[in-house]
C-alpha atoms as a PDB file:
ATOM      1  CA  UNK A   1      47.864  18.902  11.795  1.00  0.00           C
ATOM      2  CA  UNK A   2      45.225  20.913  10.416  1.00  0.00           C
ATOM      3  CA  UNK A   3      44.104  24.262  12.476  1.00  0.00           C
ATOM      4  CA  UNK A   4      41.472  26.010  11.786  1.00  0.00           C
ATOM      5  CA  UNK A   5      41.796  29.962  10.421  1.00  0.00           C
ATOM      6  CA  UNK A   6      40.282  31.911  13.551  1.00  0.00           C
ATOM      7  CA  UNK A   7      43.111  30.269  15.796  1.00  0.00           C
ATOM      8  CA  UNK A   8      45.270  32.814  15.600  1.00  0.00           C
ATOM      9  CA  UNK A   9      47.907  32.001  18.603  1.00  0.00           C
ATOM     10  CA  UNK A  10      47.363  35.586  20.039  1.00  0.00           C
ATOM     11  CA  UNK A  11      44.899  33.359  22.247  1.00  0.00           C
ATOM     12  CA  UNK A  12      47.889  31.954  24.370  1.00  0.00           C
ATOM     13  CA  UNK A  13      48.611  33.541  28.100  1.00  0.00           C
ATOM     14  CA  UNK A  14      51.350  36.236  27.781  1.00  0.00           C
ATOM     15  CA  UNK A  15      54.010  34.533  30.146  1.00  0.00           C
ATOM     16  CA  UNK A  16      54.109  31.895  27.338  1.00  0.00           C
ATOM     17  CA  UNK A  17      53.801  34.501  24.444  1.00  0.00           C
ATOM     18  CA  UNK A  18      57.001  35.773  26.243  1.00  0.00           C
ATOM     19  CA  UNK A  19      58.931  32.878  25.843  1.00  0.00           C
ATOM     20  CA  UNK A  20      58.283  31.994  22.677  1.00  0.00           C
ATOM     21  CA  UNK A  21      60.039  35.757  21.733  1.00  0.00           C
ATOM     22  CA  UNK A  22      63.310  33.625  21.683  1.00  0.00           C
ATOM     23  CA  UNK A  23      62.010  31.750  18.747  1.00  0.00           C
ATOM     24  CA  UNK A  24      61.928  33.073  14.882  1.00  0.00           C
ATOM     25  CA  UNK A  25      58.255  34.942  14.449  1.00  0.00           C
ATOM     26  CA  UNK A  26      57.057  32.394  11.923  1.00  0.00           C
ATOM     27  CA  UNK A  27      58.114  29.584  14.012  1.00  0.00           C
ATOM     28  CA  UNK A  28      56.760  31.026  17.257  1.00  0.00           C
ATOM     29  CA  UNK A  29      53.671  31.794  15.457  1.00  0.00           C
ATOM     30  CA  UNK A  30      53.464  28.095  14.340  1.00  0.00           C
ATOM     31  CA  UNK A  31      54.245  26.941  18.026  1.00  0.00           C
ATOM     32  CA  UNK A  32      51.455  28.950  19.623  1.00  0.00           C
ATOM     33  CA  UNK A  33      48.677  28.211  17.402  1.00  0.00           C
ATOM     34  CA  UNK A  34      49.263  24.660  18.266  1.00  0.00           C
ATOM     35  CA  UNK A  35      49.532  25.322  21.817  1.00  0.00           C
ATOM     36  CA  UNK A  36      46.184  27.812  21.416  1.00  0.00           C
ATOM     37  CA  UNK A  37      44.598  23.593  20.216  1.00  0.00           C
ATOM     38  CA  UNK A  38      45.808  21.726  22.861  1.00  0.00           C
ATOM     39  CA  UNK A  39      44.584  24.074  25.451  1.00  0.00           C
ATOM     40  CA  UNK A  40      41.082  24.286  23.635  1.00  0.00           C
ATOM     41  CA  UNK A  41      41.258  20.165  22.837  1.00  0.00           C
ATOM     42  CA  UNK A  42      42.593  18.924  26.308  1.00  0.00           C
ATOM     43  CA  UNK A  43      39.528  18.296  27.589  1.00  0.00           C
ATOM     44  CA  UNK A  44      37.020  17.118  25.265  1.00  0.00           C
ATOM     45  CA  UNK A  45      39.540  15.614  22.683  1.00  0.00           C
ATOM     46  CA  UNK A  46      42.642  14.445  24.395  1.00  0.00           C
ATOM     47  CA  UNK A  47      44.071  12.210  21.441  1.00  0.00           C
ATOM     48  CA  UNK A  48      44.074  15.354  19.617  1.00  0.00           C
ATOM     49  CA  UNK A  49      45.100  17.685  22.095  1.00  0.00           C
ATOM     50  CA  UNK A  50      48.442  15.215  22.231  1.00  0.00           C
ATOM     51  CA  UNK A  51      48.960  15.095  18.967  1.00  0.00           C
ATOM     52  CA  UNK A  52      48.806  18.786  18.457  1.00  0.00           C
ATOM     53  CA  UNK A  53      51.624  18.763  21.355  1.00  0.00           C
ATOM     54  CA  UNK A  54      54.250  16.718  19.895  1.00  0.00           C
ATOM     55  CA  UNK A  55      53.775  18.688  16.779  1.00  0.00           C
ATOM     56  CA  UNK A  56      54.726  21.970  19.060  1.00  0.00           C
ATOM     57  CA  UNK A  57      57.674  19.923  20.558  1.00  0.00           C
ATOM     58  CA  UNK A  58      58.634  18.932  17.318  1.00  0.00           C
ATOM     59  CA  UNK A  59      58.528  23.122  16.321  1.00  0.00           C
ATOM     60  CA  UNK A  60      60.146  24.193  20.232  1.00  0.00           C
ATOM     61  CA  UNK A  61      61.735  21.546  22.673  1.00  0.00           C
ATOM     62  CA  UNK A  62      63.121  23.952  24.180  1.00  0.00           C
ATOM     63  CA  UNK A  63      60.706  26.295  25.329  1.00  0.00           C
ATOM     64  CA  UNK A  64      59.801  25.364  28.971  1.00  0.00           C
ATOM     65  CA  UNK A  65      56.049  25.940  28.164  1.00  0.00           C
ATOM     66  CA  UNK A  66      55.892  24.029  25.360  1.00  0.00           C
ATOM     67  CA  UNK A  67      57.235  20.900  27.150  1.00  0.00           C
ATOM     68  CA  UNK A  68      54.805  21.711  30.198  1.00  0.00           C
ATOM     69  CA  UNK A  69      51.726  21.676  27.565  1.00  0.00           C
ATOM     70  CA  UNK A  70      53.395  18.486  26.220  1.00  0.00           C
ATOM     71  CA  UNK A  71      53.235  16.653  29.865  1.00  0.00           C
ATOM     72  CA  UNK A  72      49.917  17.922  30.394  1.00  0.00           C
ATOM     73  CA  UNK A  73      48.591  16.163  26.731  1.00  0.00           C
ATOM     74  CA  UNK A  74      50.519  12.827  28.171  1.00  0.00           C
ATOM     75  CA  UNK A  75      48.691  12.520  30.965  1.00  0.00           C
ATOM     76  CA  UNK A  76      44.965  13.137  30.050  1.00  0.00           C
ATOM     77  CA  UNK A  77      46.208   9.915  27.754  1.00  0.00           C
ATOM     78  CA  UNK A  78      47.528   8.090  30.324  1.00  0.00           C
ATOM     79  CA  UNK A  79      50.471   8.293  28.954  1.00  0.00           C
ATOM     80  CA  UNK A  80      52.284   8.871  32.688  1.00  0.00           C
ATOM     81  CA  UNK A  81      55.714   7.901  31.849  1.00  0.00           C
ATOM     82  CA  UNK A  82      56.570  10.291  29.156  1.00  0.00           C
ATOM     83  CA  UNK A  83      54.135  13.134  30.844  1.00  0.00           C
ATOM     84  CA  UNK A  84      56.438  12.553  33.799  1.00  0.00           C
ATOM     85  CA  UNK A  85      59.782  13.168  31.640  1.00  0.00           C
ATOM     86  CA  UNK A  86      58.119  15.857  29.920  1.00  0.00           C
ATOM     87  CA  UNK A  87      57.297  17.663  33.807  1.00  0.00           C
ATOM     88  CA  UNK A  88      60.606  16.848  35.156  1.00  0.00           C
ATOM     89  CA  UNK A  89      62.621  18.786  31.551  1.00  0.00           C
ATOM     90  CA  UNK A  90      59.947  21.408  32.231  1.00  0.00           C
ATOM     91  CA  UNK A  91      61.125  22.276  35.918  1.00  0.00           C
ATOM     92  CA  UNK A  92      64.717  22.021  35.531  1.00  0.00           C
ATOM     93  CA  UNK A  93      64.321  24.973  33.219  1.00  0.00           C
ATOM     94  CA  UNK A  94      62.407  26.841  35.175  1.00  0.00           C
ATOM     95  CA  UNK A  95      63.098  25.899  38.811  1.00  0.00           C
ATOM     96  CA  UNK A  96      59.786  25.891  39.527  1.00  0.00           C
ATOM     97  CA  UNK A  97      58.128  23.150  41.695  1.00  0.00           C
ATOM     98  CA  UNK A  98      54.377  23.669  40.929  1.00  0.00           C
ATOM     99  CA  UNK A  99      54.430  20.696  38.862  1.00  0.00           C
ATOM    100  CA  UNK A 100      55.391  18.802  41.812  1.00  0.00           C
ATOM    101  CA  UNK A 101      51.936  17.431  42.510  1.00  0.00           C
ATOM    102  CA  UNK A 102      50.881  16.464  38.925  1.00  0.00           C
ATOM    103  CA  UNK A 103      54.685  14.483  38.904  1.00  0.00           C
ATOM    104  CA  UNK A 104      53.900  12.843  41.700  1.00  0.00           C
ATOM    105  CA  UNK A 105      50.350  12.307  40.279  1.00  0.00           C
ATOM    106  CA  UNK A 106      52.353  10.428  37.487  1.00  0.00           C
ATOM    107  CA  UNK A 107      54.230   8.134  39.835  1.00  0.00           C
ATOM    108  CA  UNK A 108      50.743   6.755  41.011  1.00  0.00           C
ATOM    109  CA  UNK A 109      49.748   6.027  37.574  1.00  0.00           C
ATOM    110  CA  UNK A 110      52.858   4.314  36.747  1.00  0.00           C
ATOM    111  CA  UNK A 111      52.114   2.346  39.870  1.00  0.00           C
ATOM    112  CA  UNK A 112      54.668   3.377  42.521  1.00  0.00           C
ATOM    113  CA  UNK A 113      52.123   5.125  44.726  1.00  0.00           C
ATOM    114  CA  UNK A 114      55.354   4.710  47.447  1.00  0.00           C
ATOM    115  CA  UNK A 115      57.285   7.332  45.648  1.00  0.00           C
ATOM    116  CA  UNK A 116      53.957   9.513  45.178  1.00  0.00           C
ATOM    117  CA  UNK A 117      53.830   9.577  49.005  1.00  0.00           C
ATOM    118  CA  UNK A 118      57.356   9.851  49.524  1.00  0.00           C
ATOM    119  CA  UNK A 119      56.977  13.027  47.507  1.00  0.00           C
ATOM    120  CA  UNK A 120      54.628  14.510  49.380  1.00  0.00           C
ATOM    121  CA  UNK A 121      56.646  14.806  52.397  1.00  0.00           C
ATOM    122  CA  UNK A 122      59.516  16.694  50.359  1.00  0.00           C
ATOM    123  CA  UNK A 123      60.309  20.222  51.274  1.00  0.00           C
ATOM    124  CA  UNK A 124      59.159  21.260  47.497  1.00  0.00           C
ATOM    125  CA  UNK A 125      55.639  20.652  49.216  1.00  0.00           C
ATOM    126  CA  UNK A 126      56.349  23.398  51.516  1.00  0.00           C
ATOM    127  CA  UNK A 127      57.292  26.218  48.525  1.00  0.00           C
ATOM    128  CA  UNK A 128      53.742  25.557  46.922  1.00  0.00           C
ATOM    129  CA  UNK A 129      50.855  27.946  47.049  1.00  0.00           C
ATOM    130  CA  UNK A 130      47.614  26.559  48.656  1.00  0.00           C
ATOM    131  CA  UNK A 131      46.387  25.522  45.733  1.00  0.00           C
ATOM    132  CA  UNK A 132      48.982  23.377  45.398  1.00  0.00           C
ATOM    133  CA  UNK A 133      49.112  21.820  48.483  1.00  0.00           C
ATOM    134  CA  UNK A 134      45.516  20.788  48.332  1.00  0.00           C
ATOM    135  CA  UNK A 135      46.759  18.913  45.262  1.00  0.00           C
ATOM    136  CA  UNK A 136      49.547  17.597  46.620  1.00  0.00           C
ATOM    137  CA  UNK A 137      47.184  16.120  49.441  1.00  0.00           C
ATOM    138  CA  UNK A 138      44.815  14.764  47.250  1.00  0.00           C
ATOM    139  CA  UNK A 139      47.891  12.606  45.813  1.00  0.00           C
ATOM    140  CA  UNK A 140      48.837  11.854  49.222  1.00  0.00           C
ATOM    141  CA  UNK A 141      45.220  10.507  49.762  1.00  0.00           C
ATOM    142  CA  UNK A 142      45.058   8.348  46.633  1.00  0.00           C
ATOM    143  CA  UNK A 143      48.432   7.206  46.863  1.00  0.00           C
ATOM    144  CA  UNK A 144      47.187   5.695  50.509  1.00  0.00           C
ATOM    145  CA  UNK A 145      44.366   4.065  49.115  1.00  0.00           C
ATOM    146  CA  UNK A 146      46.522   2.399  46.308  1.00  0.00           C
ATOM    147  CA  UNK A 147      48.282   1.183  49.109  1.00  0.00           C
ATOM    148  CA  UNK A 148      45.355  -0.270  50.945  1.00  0.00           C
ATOM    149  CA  UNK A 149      45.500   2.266  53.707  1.00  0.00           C
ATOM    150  CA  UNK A 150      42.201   4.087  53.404  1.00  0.00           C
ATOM    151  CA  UNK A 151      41.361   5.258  57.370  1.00  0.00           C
ATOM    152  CA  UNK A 152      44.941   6.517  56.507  1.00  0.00           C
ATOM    153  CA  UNK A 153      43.523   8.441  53.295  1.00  0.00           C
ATOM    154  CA  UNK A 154      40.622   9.688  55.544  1.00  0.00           C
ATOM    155  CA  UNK A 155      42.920  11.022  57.954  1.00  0.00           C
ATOM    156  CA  UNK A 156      45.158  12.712  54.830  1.00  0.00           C
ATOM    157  CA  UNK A 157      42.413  14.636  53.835  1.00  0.00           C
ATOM    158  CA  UNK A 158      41.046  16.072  57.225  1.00  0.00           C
ATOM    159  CA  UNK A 159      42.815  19.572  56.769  1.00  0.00           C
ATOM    160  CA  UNK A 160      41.996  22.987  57.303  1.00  0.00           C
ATOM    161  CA  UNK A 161      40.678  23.909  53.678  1.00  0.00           C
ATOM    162  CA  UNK A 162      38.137  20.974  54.134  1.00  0.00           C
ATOM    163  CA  UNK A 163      36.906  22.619  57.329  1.00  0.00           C
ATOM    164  CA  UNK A 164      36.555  25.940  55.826  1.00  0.00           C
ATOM    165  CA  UNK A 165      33.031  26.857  54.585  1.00  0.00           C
ATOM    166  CA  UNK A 166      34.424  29.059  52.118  1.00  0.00           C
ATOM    167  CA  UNK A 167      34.408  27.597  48.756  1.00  0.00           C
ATOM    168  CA  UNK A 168      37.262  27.628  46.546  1.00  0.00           C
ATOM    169  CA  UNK A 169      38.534  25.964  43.165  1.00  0.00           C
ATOM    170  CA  UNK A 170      39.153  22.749  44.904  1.00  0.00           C
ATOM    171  CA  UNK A 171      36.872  22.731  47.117  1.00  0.00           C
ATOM    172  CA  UNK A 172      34.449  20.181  45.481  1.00  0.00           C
ATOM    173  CA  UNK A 173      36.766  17.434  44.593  1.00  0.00           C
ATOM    174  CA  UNK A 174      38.247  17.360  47.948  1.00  0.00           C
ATOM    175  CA  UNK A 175      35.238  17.276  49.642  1.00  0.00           C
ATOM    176  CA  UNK A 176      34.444  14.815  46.649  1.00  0.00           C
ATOM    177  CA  UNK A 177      37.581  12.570  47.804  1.00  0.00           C
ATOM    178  CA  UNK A 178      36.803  13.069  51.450  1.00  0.00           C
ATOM    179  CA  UNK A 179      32.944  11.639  51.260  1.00  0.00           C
ATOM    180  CA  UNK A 180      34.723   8.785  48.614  1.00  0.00           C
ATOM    181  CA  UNK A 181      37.497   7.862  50.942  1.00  0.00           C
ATOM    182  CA  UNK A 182      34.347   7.901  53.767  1.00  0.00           C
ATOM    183  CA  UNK A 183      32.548   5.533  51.783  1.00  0.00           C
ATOM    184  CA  UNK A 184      35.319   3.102  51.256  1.00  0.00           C
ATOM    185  CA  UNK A 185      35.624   2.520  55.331  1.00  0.00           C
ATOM    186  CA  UNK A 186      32.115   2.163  55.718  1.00  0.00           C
ATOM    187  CA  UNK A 187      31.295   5.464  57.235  1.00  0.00           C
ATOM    188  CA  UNK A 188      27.976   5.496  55.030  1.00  0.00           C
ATOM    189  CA  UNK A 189      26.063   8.332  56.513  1.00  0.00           C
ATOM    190  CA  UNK A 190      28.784  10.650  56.892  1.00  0.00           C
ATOM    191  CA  UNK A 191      30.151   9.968  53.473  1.00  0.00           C
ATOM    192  CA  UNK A 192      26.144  10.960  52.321  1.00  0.00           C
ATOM    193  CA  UNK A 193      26.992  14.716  53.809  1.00  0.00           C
ATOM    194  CA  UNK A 194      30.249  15.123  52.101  1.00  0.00           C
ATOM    195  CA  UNK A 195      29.000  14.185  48.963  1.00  0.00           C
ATOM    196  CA  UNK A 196      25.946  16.455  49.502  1.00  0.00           C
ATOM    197  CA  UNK A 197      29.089  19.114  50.787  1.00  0.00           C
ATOM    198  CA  UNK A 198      30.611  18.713  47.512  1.00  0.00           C
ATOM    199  CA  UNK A 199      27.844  18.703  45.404  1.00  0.00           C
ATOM    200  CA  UNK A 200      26.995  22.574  47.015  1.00  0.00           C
ATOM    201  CA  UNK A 201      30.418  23.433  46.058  1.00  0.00           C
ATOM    202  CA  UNK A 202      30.383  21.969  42.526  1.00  0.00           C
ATOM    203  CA  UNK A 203      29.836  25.261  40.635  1.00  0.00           C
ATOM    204  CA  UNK A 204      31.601  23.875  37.295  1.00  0.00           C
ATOM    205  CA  UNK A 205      30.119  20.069  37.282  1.00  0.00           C
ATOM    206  CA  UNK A 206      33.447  18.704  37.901  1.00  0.00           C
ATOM    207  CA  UNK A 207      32.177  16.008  39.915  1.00  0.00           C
ATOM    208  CA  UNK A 208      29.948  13.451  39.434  1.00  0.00           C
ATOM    209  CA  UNK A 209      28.794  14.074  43.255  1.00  0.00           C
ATOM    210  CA  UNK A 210      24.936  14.000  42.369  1.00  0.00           C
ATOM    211  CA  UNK A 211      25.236  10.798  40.916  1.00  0.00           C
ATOM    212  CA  UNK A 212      26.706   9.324  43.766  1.00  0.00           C
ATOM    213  CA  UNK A 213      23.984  11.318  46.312  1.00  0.00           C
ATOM    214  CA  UNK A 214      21.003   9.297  44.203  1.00  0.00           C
ATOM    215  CA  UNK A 215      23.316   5.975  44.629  1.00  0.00           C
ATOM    216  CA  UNK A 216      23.587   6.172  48.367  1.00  0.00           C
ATOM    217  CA  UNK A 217      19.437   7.215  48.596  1.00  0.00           C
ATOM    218  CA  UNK A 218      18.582   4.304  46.826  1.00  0.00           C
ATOM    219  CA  UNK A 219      17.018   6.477  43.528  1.00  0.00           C
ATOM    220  CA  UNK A 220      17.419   4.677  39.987  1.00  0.00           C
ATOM    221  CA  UNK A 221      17.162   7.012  37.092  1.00  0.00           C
ATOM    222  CA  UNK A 222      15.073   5.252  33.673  1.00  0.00           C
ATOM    223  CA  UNK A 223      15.138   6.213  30.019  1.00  0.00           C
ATOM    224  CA  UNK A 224      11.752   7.462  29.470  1.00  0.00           C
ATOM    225  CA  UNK A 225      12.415   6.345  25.786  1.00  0.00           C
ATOM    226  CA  UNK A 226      13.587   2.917  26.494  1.00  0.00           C
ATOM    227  CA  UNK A 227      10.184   2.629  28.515  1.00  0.00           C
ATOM    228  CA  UNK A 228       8.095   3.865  25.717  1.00  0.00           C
ATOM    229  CA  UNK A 229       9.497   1.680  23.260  1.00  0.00           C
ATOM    230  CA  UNK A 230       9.046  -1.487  25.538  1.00  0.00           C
ATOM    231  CA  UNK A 231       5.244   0.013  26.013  1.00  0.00           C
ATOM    232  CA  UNK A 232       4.677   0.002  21.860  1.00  0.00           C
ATOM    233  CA  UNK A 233       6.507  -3.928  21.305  1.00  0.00           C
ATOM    234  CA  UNK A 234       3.881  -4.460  23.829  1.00  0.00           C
ATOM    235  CA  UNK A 235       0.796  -3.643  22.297  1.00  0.00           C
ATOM    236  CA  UNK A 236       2.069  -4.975  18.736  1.00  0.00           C
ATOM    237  CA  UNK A 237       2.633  -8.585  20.352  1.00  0.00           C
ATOM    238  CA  UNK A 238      -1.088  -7.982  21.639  1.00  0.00           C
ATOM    239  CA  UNK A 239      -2.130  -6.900  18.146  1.00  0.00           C
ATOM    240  CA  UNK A 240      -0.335 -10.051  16.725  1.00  0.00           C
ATOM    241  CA  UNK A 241      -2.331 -12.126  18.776  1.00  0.00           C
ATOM    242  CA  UNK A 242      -5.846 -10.475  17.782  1.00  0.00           C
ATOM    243  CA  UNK A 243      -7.976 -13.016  15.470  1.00  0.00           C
ATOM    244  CA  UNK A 244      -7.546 -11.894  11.582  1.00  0.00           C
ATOM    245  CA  UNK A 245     -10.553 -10.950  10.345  1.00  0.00           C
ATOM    246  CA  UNK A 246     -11.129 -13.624   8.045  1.00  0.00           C
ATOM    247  CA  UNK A 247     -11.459 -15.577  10.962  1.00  0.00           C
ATOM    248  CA  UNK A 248     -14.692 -13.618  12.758  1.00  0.00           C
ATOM    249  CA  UNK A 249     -17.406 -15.102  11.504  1.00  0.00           C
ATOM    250  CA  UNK A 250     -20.218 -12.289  10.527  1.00  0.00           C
ATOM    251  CA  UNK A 251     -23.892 -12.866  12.374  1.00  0.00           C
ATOM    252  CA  UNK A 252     -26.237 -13.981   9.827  1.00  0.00           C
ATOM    253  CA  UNK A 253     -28.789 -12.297   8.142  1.00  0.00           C
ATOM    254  CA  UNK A 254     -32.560 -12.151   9.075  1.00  0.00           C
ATOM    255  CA  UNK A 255     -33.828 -14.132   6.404  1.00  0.00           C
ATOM    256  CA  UNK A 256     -31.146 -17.137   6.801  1.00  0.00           C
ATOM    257  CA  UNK A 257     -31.838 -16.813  10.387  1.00  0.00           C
ATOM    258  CA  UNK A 258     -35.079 -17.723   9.760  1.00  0.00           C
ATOM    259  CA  UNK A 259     -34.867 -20.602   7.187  1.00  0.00           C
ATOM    260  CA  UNK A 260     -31.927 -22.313   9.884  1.00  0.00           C
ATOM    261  CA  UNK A 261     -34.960 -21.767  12.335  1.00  0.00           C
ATOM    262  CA  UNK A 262     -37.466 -23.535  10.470  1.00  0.00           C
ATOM    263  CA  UNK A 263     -35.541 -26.363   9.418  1.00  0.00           C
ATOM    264  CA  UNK A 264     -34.917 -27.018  13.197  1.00  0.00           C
ATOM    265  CA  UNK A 265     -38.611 -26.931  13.591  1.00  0.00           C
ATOM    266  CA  UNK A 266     -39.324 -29.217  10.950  1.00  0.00           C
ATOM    267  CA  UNK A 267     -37.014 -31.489  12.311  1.00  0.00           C
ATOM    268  CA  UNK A 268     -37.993 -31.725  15.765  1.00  0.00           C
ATOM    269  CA  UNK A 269     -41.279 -32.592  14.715  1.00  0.00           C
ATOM    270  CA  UNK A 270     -40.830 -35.040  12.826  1.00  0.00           C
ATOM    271  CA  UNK A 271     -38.528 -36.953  15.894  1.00  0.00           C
ATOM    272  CA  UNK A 272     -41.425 -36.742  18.274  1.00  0.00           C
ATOM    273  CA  UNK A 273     -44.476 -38.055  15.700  1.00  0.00           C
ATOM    274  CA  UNK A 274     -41.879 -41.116  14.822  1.00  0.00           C
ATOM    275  CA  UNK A 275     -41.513 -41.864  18.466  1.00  0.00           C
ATOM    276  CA  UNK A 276     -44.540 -41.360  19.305  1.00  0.00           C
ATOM    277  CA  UNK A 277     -45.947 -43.709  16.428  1.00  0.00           C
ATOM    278  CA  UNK A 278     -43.134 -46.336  17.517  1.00  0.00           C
ATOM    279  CA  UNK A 279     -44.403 -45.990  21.207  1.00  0.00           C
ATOM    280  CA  UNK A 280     -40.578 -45.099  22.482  1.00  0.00           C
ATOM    281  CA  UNK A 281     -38.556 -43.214  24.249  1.00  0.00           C
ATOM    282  CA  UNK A 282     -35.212 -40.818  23.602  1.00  0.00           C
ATOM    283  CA  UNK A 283     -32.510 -43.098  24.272  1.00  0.00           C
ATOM    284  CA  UNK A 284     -30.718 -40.717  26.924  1.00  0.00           C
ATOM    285  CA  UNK A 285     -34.163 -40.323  29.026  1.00  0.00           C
ATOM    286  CA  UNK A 286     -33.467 -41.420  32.378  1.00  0.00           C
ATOM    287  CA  UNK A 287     -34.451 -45.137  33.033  1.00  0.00           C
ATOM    288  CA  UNK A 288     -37.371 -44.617  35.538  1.00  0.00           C
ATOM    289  CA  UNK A 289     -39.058 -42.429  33.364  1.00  0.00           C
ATOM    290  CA  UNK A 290     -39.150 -45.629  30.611  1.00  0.00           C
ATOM    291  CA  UNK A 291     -42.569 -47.439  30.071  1.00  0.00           C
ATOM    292  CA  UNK A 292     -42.540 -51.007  31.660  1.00  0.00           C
ATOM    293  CA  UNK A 293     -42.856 -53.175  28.677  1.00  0.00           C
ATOM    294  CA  UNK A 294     -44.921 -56.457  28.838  1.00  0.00           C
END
């Protein structure tokens, strides 16, 4: 896959730059550039970002990194079953278990949320940082609601860290889950403080918490486009409606104003001297107004 000149691979964290010393130089080279475009692509271009990762698998299966990146690309496609493989080959190499929330993550989307819970009460839990655990909880949470157990997901989320006041990488999208899980039970008002909670602690947008603030306060947000193109088909279907001008008939000038005048004159006239010679009456003059007639 193509990869632009400037991506040189010396971009890559130096724990993974280490490991990929076991490989040739060209080859690692090769390897980390395409690592260096999944990290950059993950986000905004998953599809890519995974197809840049089987490329480096293709290069270095057996570089634990490599296969962690690979995992990583598999799940933001949903791809859960081979992310999970890809997680599980990553940690036997290394023996390390902070993958253990992200696997269990996996099981959810595969839907066995019974295994993702049954993983978070494993004593790997206990060898994570905080970090971790937070994550693992958050799994634990989700995992209950897949289940149909949300005041148990409520419950799995009332910890410590969501007490604190400090504010931390994590801190939004638990409070995030908290206020969601909140909502879900019916607890309206409270889950209206959490989201507010996590929408203080959103430094990074990461949440859609504002969104879901204007949804609970009733506020609907309108395209001030749409509107003014509704306003304009408006006032053309009144325009269409206008008479042409062809069809306004023009006042008439002075002098034919006169002539129609006269003629109606004339005409008059001549009606009242014939009934008057004839010794009648208009025919729509009311009846006792008529001459008797002898």
């Amino acid at each position: 896959m193509p990869i632009p000149e400037d991506v040189t691979g010396e971009e890559i964290d130096k724990d993974v730059r280490q490991e990929l010393l076991s490989l040739p130089k060209t080859l690692a080279d090769d390897v980390a550039r395409n690592l260096v475009m999944v990290a950059k692509l993950l986000d905004e271009d998953p599809e890519q970002a995974y197809g840049y990762s089987r490329v480096a698998l293709r290069l270095a299966s057996r570089v634990p990194s490599v296969r962690e990146a690979a995992g990583f690309a598999a799940y933001a496609v949903g791809k859960y079953g081979e992310a999970l493989a890809e997680f599980r080959a990553a940690r036997r190499m290394t023996g390390s278990v902070e993958l253990w929330p992200v696997m269990a993550d996996c099981e959810r989307g595969l839907g066995r949320p019974e295994k993702a819970l049954a993983m978070a009460g494993e004593p790997e839990v206990q060898k994570l940082d905080r970090a971790g655990q937070v994550e693992m909880r958050l799994v634990a949470a989700g995992a209950r609601r897949d289940m149909g157990q949300t005041d148990a997901a409520v419950v799995t989320l009332q910890s410590p860290e969501l007490a604190s006041n400090s504010v931390q990488p994590w801190t939004a999208r638990l409070r995030y889950a908290y206020a969601d899980a909140l909502l879900e039970v019916g607890r309206e008002d409270e889950a209206r403080e959490w989201f507010a909670k996590a929408l203080e602690a959103d430094q990074g947008g990461t949440t859609n918490a504002s969104d879901r603030l204007a949804e609970l306060d009733g506020v609907e947000f309108t395209d001030a486009l749409e509107d003014a193109d509704e306003d304009e088909t408006d006032e053309d279907g009144i325009a269409d409606e206008a008479p042409a001008a062809e069809d306004v008939a023009e006042p008439a000038a002075p002098e034919q104003r006169d002539a129609s005048e006269a003629k109606a004159t004339e005409a008059t006239e001549a009606t009242e001297a014939s009934e008057a010679t004839e010794g009648g009456t208009p025919a729509d003059a009311p009846r006792e107004e008529r001459p008797e007639q002898g």
